[in-house]
Protein backbone atom coordinates (compact mmCIF):
# COMPACT_ATOMS: atom_id res chain seq x y z
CA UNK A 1 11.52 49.37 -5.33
CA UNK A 2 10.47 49.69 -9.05
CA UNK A 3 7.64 47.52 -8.72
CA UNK A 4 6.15 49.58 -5.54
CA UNK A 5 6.45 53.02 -7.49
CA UNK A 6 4.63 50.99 -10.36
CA UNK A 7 2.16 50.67 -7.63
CA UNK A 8 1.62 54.06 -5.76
CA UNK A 9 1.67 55.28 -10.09
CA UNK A 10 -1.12 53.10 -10.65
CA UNK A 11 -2.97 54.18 -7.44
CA UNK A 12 -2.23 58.11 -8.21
CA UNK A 13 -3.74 57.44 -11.89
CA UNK A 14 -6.90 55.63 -10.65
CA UNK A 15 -7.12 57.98 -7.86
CA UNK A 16 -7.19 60.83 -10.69
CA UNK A 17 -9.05 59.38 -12.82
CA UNK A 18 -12.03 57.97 -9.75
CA UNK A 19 -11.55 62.12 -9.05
CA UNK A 20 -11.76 63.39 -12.57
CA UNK A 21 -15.08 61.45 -12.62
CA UNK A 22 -16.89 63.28 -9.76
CA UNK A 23 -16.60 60.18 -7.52
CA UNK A 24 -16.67 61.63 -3.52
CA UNK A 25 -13.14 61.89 -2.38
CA UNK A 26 -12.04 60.06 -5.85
CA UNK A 27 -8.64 60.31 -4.80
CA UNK A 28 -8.85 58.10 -1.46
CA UNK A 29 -11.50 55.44 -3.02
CA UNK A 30 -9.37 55.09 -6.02
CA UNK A 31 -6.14 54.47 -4.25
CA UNK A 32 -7.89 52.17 -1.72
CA UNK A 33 -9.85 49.67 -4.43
CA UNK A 34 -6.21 49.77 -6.18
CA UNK A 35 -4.51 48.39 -2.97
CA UNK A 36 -7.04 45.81 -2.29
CA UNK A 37 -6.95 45.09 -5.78
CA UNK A 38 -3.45 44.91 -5.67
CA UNK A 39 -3.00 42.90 -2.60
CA UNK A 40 -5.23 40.10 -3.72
CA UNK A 41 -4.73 39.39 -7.28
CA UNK A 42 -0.91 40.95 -7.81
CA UNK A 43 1.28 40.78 -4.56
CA UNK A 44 1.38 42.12 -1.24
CA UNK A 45 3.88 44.69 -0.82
CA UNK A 46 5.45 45.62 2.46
CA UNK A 47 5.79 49.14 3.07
CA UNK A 48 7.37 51.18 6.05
CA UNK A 49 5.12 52.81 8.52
CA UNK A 50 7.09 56.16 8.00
CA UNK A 51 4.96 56.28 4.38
CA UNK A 52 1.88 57.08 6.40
CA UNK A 53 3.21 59.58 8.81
CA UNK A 54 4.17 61.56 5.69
CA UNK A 55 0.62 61.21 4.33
CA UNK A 56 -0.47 62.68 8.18
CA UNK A 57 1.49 65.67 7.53
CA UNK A 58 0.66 66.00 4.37
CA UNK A 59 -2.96 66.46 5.45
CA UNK A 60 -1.59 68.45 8.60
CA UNK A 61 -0.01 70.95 6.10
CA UNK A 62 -2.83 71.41 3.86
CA UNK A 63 -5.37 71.96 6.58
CA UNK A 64 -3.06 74.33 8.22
CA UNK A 65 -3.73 76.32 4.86
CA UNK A 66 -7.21 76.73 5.53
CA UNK A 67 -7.51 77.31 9.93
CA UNK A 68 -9.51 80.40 10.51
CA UNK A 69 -8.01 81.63 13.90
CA UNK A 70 -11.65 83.11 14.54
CA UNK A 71 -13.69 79.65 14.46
CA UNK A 72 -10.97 77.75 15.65
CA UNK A 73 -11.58 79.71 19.15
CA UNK A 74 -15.35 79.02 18.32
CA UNK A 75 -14.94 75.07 18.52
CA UNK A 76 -14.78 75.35 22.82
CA UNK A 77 -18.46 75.45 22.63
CA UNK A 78 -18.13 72.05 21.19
CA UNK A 79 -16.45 70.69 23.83
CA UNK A 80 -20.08 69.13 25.77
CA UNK A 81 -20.89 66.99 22.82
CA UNK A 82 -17.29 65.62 22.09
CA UNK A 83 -17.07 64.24 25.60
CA UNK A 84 -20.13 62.66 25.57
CA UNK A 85 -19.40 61.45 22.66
CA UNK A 86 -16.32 60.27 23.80
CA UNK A 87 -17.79 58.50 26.19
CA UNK A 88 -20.48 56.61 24.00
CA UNK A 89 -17.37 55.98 21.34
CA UNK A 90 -15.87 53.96 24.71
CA UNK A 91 -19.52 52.03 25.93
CA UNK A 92 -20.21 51.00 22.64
CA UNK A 93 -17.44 49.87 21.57
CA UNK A 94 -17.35 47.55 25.08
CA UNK A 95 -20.46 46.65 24.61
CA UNK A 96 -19.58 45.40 21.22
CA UNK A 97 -16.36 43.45 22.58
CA UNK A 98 -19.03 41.58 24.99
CA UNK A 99 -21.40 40.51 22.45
CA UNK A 100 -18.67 40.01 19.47
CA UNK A 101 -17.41 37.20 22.51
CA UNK A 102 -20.54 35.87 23.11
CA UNK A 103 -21.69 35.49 19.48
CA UNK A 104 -18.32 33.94 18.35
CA UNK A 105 -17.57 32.06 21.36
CA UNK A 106 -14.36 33.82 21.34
CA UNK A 107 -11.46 34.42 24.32
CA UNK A 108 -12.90 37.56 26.31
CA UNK A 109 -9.45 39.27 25.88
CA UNK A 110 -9.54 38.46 22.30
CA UNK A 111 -12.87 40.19 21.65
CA UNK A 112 -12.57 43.07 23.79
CA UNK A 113 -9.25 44.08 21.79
CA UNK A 114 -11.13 43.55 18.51
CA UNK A 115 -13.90 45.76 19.48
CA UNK A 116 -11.87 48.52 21.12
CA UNK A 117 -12.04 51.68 19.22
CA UNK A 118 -8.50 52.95 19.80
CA UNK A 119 -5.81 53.48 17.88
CA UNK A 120 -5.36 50.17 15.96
CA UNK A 121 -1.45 50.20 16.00
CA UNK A 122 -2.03 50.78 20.07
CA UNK A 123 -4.39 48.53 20.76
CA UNK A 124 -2.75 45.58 18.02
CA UNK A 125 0.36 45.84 20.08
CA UNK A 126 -0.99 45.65 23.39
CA UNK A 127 -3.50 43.21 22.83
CA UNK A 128 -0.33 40.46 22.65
CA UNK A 129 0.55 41.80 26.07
CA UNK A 130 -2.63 39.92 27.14
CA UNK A 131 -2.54 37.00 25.41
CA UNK A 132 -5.32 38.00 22.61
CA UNK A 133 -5.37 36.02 19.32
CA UNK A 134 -3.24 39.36 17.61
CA UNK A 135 -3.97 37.92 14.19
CA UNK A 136 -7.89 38.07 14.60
CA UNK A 137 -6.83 41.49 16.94
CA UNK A 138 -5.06 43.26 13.76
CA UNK A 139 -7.48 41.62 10.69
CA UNK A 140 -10.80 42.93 12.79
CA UNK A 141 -9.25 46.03 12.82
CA UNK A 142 -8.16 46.24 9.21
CA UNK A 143 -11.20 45.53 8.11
CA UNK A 144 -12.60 48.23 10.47
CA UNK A 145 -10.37 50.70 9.04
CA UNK A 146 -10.62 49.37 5.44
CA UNK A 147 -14.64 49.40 6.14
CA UNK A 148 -14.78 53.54 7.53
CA UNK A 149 -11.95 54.28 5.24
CA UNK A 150 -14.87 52.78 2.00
CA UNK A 151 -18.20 53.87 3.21
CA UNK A 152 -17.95 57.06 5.22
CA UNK A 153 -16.60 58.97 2.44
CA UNK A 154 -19.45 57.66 0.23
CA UNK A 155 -22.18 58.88 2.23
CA UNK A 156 -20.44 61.95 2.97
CA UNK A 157 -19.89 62.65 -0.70
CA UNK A 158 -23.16 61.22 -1.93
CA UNK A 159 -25.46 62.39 0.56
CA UNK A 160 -24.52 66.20 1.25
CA UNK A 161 -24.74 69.16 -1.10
CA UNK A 162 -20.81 69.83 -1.46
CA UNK A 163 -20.29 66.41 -3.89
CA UNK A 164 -22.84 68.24 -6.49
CA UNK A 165 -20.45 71.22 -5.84
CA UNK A 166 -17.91 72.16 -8.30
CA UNK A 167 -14.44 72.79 -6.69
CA UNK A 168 -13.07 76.00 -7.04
CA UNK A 169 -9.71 77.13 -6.74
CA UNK A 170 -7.79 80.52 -6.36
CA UNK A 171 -6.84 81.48 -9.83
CA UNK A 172 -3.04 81.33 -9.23
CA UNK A 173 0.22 80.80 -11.81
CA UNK A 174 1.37 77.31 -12.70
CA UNK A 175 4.97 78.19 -11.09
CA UNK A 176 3.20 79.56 -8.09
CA UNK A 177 1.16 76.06 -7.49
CA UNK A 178 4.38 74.30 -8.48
CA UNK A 179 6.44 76.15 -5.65
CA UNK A 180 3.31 75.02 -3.35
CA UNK A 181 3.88 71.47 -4.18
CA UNK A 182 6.95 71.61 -3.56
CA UNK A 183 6.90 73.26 0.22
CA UNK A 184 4.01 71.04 1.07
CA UNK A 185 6.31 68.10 0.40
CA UNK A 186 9.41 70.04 1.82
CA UNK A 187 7.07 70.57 5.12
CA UNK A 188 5.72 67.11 5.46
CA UNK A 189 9.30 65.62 5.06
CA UNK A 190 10.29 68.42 8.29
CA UNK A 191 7.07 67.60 10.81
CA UNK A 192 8.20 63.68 9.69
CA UNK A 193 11.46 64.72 11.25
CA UNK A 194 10.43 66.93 14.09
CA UNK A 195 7.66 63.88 15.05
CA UNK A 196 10.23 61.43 16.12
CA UNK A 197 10.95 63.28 18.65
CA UNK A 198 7.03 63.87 19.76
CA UNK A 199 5.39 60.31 21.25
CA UNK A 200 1.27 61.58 21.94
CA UNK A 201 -0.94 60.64 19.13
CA UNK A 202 -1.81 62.30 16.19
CA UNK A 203 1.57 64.26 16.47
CA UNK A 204 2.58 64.48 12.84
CA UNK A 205 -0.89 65.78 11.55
CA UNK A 206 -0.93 68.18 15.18
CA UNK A 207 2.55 69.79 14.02
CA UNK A 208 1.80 69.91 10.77
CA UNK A 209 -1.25 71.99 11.02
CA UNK A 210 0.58 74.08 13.29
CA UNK A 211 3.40 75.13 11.04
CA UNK A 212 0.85 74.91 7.55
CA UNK A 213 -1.10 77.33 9.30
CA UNK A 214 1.65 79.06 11.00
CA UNK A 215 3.63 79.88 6.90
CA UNK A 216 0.39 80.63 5.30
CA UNK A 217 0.27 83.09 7.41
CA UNK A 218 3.14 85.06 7.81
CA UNK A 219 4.85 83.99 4.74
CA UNK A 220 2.69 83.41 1.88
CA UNK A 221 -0.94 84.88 3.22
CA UNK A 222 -2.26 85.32 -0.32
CA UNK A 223 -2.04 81.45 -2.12
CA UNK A 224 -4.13 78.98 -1.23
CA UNK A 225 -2.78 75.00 -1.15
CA UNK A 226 -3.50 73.53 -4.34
CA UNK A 227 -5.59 70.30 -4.21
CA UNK A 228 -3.21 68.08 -5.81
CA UNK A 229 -1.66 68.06 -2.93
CA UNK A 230 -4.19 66.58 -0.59
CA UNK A 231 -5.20 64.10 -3.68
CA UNK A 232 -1.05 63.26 -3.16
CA UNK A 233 -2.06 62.26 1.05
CA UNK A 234 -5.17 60.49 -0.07
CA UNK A 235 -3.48 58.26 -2.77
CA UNK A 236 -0.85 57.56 0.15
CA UNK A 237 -3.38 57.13 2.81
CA UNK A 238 -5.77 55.24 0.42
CA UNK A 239 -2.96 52.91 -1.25
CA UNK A 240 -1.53 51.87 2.21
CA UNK A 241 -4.97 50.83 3.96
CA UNK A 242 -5.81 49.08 0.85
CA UNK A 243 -2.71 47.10 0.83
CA UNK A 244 -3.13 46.32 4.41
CA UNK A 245 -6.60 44.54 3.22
CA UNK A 246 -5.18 41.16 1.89
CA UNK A 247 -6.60 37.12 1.54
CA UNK A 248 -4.81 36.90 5.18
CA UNK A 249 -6.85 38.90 6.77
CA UNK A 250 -10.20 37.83 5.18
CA UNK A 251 -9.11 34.42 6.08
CA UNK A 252 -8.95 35.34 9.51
CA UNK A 253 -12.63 36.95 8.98
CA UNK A 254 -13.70 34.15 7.64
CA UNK A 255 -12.54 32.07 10.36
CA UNK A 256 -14.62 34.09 12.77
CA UNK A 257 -17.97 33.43 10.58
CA UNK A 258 -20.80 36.13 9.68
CA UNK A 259 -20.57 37.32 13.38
CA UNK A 260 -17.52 40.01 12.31
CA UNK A 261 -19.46 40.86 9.57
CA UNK A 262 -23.11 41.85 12.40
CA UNK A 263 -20.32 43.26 14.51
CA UNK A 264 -18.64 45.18 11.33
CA UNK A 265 -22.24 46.04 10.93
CA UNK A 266 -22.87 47.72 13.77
CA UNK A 267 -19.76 49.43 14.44
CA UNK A 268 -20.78 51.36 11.26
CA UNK A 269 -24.44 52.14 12.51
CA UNK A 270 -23.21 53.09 15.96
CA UNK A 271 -20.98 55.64 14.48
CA UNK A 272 -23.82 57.01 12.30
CA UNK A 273 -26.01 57.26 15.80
CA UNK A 274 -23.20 59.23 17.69
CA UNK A 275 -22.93 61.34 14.49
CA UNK A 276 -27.10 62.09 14.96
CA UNK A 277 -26.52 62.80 18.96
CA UNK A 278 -23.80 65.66 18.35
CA UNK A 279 -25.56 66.82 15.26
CA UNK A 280 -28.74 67.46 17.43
CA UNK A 281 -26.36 68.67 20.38
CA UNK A 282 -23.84 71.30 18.21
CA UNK A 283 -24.40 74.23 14.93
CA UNK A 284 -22.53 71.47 12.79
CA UNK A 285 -24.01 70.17 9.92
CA UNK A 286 -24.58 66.33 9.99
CA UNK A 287 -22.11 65.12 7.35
CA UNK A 288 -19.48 66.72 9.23
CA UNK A 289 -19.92 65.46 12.59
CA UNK A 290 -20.24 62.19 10.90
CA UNK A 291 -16.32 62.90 9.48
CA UNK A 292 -15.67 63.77 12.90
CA UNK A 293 -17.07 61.85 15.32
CA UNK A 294 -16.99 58.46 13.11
CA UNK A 295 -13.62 56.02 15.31
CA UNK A 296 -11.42 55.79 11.78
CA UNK A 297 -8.53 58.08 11.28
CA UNK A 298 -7.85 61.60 11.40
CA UNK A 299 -6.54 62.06 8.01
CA UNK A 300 -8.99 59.95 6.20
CA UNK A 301 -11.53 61.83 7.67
CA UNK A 302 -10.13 65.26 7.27
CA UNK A 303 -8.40 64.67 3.93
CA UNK A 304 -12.31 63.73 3.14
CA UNK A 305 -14.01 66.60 4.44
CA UNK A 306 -11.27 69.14 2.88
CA UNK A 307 -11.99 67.27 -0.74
CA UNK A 308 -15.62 67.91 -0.43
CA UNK A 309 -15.43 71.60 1.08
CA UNK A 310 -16.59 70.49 4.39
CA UNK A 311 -15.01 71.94 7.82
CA UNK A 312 -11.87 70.22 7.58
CA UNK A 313 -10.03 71.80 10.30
CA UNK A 314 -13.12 70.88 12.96
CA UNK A 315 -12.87 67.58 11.26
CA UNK A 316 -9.11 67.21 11.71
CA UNK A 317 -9.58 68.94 15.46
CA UNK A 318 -12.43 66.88 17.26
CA UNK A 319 -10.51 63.26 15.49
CA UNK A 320 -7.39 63.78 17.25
CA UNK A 321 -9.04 64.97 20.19
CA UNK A 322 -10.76 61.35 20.26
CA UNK A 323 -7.60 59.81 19.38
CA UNK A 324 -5.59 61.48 22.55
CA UNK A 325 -8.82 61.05 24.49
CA UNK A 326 -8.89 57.23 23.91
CA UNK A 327 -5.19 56.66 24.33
CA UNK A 328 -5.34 58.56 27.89
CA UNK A 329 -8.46 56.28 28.45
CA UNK A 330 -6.71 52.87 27.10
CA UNK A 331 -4.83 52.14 30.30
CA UNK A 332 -7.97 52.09 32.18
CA UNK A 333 -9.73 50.15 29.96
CA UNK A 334 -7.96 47.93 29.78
CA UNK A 335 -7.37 47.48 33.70
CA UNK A 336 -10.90 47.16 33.84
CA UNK A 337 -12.46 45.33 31.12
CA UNK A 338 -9.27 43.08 30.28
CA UNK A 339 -8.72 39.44 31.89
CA UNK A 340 -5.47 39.98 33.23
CA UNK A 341 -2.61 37.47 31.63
CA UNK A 342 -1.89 34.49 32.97
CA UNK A 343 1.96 35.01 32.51
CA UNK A 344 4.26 37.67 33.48
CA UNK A 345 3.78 40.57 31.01
């Protein structure tokens, strides 16, 4: 126990400091080269899963400080470009699985599981069903996630105008951002609670937002969240991934050759493509659709856009969208695209 709070310490005070230097989203980079760091040349630690659904409603909470009723309504005119999308999200990421086979002479379930962009939990766990290789299945996607999680907050923060922008807070007492603190933490602990009893996707972060939004409010309309509190998710989120990152898993990448590396690649530039298409198709600008259209996770990518004053809440809104919308569209997928096992599943 000592030596992982000695950890998540370490992560929080590079996170601060990676923050404190004007690095985009400081807090999440930090935490994440601290886990890899961590992971490769100290020890891996095992932590619980439960960690990151607090760091979910963490973000859930913060974001449900900042929903605007008015433009939440206004997102339905989004709707057309999300779907298609969607839909691209689902053919490229195929199409990837077929050529990530070819190029690596891999099994076709094998490939199609790595390339799938669902959920990676989801997919990880159902790819065994089918008799994938689940260690290549779960390293591809670590290094998918450890890969968004790295680069798409970099070009976010270093390519639009709100990383030259100085962050400015409501001028509020030290006991009043204190009592904050504590009922963010008090609330994320609650949806934590409440989620075990929810099974869709993206629940923690959904009820979260819901009941941030929901006490802002009605309770305390006139403070604003302060922003050590999403820096708190991000070390979580960022720490965690990182960790996940290990000399197993680029073993396994190794073992595949450069091929993960052109599919890693490409993954990346495909996202930055369906990023362009609903830029050119919606009012929003380009770095956020990127946040939200790019297939990593909901809080990264929200956490991300709230750090840099982006549209977090259309950010957090359209990525669980695409998480619910791929998880209603895995069990087709699959029936479709998937060799079916040759033992009883």
């Amino acid at each position: 126990m000592s030596r992982k709070l000695l950890f998540f310490a370490t992560s929080f005070i590079i996170g601060w400091l990676f923050q404190l230097a004007g690095l985009p989203a400081g807090w999440l980079l930090g935490a994440l080269m601290t886990g890899m760091f961590w992971s490769f040349y100290i020890k891996k630690l095992i932590f619980r899963s439960e960690l990151f659904t607090l760091s979910l409603a963490l973000v859930g909470v913060v974001i449900g400080f900042m929903v605007v009723p008015e433009e939440v309504w206004a997102y339905r005119t989004l709707l057309p470009a999300f779907l298609l999308s969607l839909f691209l999200t689902l053919v490229g990421g195929i199409t990837l699985g077929k050529l990530f086979g070819k190029w690596t002479k891999l099994e076709g379930n094998t490939a199609f599981f790595c390339c799938l962009p669902g959920g990676a939990s989801e997919v990880i766990a159902l790819s065994d069903r089918y008799e994938a290789d689940q260690r290549i299945v779960a390293a591809f996607h670590t290094a998918r996630i450890t890969l968004f999680v790295f680069t798409v907050p970099l070009i976010v923060g270093l390519g639009s105008e709100a990383s030259n922008a100085a962050i400015v807070e409501a001028e509020q007492s030290f006991l009043a951002d204190t009592g904050l603190v504590i009922l963010a933490i008090f609330l994320a602990f609650l949806v934590f609670f409440v989620s075990r009893f929810l099974s869709f996707p993206g629940a923690p972060m959904f009820v979260a937002i819901i009941l941030g939004f929901t006490i802002h409010q009605f309770v305390v309309p006139s403070y604003s969240m302060p922003s050590l509190v999403m820096g708190m998710a991000q070390v979580l989120i960022g720490s965690l991934i990182g960790m996940r990152f290990d000399r197993k898993t680029l073993k396994e990448l190794k073992r595949i050759g450069g091929a993960s590396a052109v599919t890693l690649f490409l993954y990346v530039l495909m996202s930055v493509g369906l990023a362009l298409i609903f830029f050119l198709l919606s009012p929003l600008p380009f770095y956020t659709t990127l946040l939200a259209i790019v297939p990593a996770g909901a809080a990264e990518m929200a956490s991300t856009a709230a750090t840099l004053q982006l549209d977090a809440t259309v950010v957090a809104t359209l990525q669980m969208l695409r998480v619910l919308g791929l998880f209603l569209a895995l069990p087709f997928l699959v029936r479709w695209f998937a060799k079916k096992p040759t033992t009883r599943m």
